[in-house]
Protein backbone atom coordinates (compact mmCIF):
# COMPACT_ATOMS: atom_id res chain seq x y z
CA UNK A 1 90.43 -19.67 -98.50
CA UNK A 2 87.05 -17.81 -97.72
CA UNK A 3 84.90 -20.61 -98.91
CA UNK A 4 87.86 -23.25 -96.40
CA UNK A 5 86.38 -21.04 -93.99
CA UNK A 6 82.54 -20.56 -94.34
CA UNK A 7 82.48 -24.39 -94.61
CA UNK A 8 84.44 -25.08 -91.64
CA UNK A 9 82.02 -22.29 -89.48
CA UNK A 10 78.56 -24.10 -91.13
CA UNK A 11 80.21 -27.71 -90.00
CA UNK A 12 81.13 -26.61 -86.51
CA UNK A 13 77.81 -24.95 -86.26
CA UNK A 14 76.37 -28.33 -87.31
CA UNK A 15 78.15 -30.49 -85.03
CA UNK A 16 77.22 -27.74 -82.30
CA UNK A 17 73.16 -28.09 -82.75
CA UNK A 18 74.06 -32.12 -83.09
CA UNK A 19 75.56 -31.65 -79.72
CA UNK A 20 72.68 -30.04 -78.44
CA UNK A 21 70.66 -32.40 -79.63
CA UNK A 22 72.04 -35.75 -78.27
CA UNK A 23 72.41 -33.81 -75.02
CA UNK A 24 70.58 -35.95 -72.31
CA UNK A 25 67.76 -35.10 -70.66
CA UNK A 26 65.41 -36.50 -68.18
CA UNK A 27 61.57 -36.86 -67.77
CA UNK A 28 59.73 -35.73 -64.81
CA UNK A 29 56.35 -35.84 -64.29
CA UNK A 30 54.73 -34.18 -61.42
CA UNK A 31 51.23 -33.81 -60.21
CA UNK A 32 50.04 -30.27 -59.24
CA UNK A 33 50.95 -28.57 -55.87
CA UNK A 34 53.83 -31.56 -55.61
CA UNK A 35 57.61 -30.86 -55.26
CA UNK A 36 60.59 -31.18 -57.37
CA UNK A 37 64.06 -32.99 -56.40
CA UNK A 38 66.55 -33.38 -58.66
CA UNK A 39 70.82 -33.58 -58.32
CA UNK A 40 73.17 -32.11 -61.10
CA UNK A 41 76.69 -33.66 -60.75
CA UNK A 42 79.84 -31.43 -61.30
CA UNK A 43 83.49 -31.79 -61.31
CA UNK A 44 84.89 -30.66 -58.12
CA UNK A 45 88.17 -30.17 -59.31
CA UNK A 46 86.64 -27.60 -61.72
CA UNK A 47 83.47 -26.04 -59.93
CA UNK A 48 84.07 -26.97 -56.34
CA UNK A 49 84.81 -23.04 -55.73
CA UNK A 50 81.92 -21.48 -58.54
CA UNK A 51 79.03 -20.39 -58.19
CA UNK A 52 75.60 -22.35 -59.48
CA UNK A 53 72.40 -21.85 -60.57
CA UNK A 54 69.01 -22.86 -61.93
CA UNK A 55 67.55 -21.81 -64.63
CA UNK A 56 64.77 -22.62 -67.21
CA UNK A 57 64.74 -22.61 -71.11
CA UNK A 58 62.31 -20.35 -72.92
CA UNK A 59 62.33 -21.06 -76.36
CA UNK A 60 63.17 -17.67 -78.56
CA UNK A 61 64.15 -16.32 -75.30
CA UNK A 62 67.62 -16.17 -72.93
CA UNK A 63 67.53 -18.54 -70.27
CA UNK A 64 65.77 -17.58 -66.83
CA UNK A 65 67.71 -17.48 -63.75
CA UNK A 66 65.16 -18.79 -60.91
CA UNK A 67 67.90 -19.09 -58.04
CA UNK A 68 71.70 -18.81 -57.50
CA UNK A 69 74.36 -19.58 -55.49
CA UNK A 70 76.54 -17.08 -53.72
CA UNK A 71 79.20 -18.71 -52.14
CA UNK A 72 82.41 -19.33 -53.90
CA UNK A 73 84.33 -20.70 -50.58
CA UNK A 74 84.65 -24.57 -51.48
CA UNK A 75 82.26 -25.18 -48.68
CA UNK A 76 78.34 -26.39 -48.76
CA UNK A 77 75.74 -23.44 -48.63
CA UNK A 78 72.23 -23.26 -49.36
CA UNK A 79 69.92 -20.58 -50.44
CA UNK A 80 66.16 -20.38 -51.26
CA UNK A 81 64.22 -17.58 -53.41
CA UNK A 82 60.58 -18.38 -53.26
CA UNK A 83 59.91 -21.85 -54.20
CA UNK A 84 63.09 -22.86 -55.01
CA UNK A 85 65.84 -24.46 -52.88
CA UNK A 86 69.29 -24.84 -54.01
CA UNK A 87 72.24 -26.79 -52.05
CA UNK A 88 75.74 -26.80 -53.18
CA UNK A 89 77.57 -29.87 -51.29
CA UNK A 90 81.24 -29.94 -53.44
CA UNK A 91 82.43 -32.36 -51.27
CA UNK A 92 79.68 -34.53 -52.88
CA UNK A 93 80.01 -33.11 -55.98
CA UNK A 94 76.04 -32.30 -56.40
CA UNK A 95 74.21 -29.53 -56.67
CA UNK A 96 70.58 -30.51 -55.07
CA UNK A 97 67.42 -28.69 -56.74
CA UNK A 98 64.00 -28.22 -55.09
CA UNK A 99 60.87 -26.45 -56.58
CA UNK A 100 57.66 -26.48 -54.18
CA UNK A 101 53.98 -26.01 -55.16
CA UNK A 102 54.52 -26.65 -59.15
CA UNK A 103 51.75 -25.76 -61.17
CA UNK A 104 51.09 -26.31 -64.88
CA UNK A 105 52.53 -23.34 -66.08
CA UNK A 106 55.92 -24.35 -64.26
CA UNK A 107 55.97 -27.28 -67.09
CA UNK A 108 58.88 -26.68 -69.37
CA UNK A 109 62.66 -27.46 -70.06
CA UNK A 110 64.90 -26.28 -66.88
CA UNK A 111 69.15 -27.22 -66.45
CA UNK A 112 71.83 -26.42 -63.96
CA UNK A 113 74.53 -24.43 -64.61
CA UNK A 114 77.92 -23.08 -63.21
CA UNK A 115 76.98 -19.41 -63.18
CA UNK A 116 79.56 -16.77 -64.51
CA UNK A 117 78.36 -12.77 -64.61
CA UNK A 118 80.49 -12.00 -67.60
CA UNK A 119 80.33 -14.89 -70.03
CA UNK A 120 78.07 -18.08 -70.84
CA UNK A 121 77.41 -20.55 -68.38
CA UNK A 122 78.94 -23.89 -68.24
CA UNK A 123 75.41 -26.52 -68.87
CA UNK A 124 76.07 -29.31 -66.27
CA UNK A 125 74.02 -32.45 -67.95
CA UNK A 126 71.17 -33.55 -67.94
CA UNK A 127 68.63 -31.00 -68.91
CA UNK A 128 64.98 -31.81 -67.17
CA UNK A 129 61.91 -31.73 -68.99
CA UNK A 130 59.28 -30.92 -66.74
CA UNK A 131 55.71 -31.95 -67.18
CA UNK A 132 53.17 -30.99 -64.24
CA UNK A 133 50.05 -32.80 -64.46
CA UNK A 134 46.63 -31.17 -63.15
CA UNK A 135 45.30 -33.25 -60.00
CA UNK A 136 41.83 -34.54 -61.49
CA UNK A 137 40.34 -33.72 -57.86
CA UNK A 138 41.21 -30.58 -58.25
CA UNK A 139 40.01 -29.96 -61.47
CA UNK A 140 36.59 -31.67 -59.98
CA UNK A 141 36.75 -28.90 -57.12
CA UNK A 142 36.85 -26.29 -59.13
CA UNK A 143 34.64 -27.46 -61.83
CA UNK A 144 32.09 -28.01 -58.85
CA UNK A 145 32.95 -24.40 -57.37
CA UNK A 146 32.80 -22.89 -60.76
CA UNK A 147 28.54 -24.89 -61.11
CA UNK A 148 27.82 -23.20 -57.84
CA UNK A 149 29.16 -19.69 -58.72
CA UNK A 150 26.79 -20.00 -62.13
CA UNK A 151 24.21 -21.43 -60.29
CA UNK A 152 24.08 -18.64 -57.20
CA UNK A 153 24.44 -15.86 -60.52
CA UNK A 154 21.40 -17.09 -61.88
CA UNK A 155 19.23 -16.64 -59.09
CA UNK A 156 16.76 -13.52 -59.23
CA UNK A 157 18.07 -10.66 -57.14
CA UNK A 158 16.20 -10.41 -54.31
CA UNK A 159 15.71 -7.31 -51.96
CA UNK A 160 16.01 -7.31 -48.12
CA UNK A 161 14.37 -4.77 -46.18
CA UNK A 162 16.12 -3.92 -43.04
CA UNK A 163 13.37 -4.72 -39.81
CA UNK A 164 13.62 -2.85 -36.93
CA UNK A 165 14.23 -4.56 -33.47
CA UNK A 166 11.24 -5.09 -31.62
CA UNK A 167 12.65 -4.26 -28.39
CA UNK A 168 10.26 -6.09 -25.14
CA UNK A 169 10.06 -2.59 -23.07
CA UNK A 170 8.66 -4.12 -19.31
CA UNK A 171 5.38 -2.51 -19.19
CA UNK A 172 3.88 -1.47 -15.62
CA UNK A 173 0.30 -2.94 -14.73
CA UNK A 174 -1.19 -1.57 -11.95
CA UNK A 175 -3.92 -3.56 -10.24
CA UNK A 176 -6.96 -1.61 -8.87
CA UNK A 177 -7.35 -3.07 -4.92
CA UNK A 178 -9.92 -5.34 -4.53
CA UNK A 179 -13.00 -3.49 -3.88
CA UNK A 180 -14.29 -5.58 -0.60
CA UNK A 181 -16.62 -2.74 0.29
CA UNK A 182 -18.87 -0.76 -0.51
CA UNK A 183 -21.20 1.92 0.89
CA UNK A 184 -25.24 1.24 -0.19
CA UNK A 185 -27.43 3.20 1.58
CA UNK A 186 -31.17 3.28 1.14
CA UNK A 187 -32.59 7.06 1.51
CA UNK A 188 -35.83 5.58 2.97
CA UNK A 189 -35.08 3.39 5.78
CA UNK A 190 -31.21 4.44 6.64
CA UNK A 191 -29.99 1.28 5.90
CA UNK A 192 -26.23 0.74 5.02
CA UNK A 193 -24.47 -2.44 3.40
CA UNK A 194 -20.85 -2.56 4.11
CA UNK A 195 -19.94 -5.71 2.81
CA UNK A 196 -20.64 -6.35 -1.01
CA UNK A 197 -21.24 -9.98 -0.89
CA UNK A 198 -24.48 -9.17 1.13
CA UNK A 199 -26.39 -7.32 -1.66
CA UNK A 200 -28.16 -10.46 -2.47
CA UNK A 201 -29.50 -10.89 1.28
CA UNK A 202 -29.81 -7.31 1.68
CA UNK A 203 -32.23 -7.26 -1.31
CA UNK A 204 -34.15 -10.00 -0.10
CA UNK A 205 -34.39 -8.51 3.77
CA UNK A 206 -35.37 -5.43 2.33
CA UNK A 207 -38.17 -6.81 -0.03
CA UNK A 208 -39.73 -8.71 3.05
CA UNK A 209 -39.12 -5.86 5.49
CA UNK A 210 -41.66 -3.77 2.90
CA UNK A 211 -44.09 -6.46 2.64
CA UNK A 212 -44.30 -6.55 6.21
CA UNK A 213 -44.37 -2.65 6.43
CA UNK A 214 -47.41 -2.29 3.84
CA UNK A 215 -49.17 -5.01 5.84
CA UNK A 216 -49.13 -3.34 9.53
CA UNK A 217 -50.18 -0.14 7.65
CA UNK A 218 -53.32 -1.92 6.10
CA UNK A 219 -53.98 -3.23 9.66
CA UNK A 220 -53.53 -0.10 10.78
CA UNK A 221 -55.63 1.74 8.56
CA UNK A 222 -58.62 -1.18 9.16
CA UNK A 223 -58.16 -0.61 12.69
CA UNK A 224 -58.66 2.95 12.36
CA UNK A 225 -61.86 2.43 9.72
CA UNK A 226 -63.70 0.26 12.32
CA UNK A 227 -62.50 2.50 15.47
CA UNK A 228 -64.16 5.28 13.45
CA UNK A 229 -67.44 3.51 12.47
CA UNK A 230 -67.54 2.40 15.86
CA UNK A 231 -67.53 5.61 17.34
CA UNK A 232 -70.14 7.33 15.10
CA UNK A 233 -72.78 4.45 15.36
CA UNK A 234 -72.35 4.46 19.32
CA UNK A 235 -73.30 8.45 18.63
CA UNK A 236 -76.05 7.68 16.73
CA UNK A 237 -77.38 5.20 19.23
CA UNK A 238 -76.70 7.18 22.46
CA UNK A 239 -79.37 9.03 24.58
């Protein structure tokens, strides 16, 4: 009877993992930063009034809960955690997935389930494999970004000194008035030049005004000589 038994748990856990195995599943590949849609049929005679959820399979690990329903009232709701979107419609019978922004670490198996807190969760088919595939412009981006950083890292450091502002004070000229004037006297013939422009012509009248002088005075002193000479010979001559 034990051994009846031990087979008959090894062939149901057999025909379990066989189970698991043939379950369907679905391909979806997705470029970076794109979004997810995908529909998971349920009965509505069963699940019309249960709540849902999405999860995703980590292997050695329970399965992830990413969002969940909360109403159990037969009618459609919605509710989004993050990036992900879930819609119940039961009058459709679908429960309508979105995940936004995927990135490559988001890759992996994910399923939909009817959610209970106190046992397992009913696995509505199929199970979606997930495969997010890096945009190759931007993996050239950043490639190009990550040239630039190494580039600008191996330049020298250099030092700035800080410069002081120059600042333009106004600076105040002040202008000497024309001199237009000017007072030249001559001690020896009380002659004065008002007007500076005349210095040349003054010069000249007084050179030719002292020529003129030292001429009458030789005249003069001839004049005087002879008046003299006359006098002393009519002397010498007289009776």
């Amino acid at each position: 009877m034990k051994k009846a038994g031990l087979w008959g748990l090894l062939w149901m856990v057999f025909i379990s993992e066989l189970q698991a195995e043939n379950e369907s599943k679905e391909e979806k590949f997705i470029k970076e930063g794109e979004t997810l849609n995908v529909n998971c049929p349920f009965s509505t005679e069963k699940y019309s009034y249960s709540q849902k959820a999405w999860q995703k399979l980590i292997d050695g690990r329970k399965p992830v809960t990413l969002a969940l329903t909360t109403s159990t009232s037969g009618n459609p709701s919605q509710v989004r955690e993050g990036r992900y979107f879930l819609e119940d419609i039961p009058s459709e019978a679908i429960l309508h997935v979105q995940m936004t922004n995927l990135q490559v670490e988001d890759s992996g198996l994910y399923r939909c389930v009817i959610y209970y807190p106190s046992k397992e969760p009913d696995v509505l088919s199929p199970l979606f494999h997930v495969v997010v595939i890096k945009d190759p412009l931007n993996t050239t981006a950043s490639d190009e970004n990550h040239t630039r950083k190494l580039q600008i890292s191996t330049f020298p450091p250099t030092t700035t000194r800080a410069q002081g502002t120059l600042v333009d004070r106004p600076r105040t000229v002040t202008k000497l008035p024309p001199k237009s004037t000017a007072d030249l006297s001559s001690p020896g013939f009380g002659v004065n030049i008002t007007n500076v422009t005349d210095v040349t012509s003054y010069v000249f009248r007084v050179s030719v005004t002292s020529i003129i002088i030292i001429v009458l005075c030789g005249v003069l002193s001839k004049s005087l000589v002879f008046t003299v000479l006359l006098a002393v010979t009519q002397r010498s001559f007289g009776p």
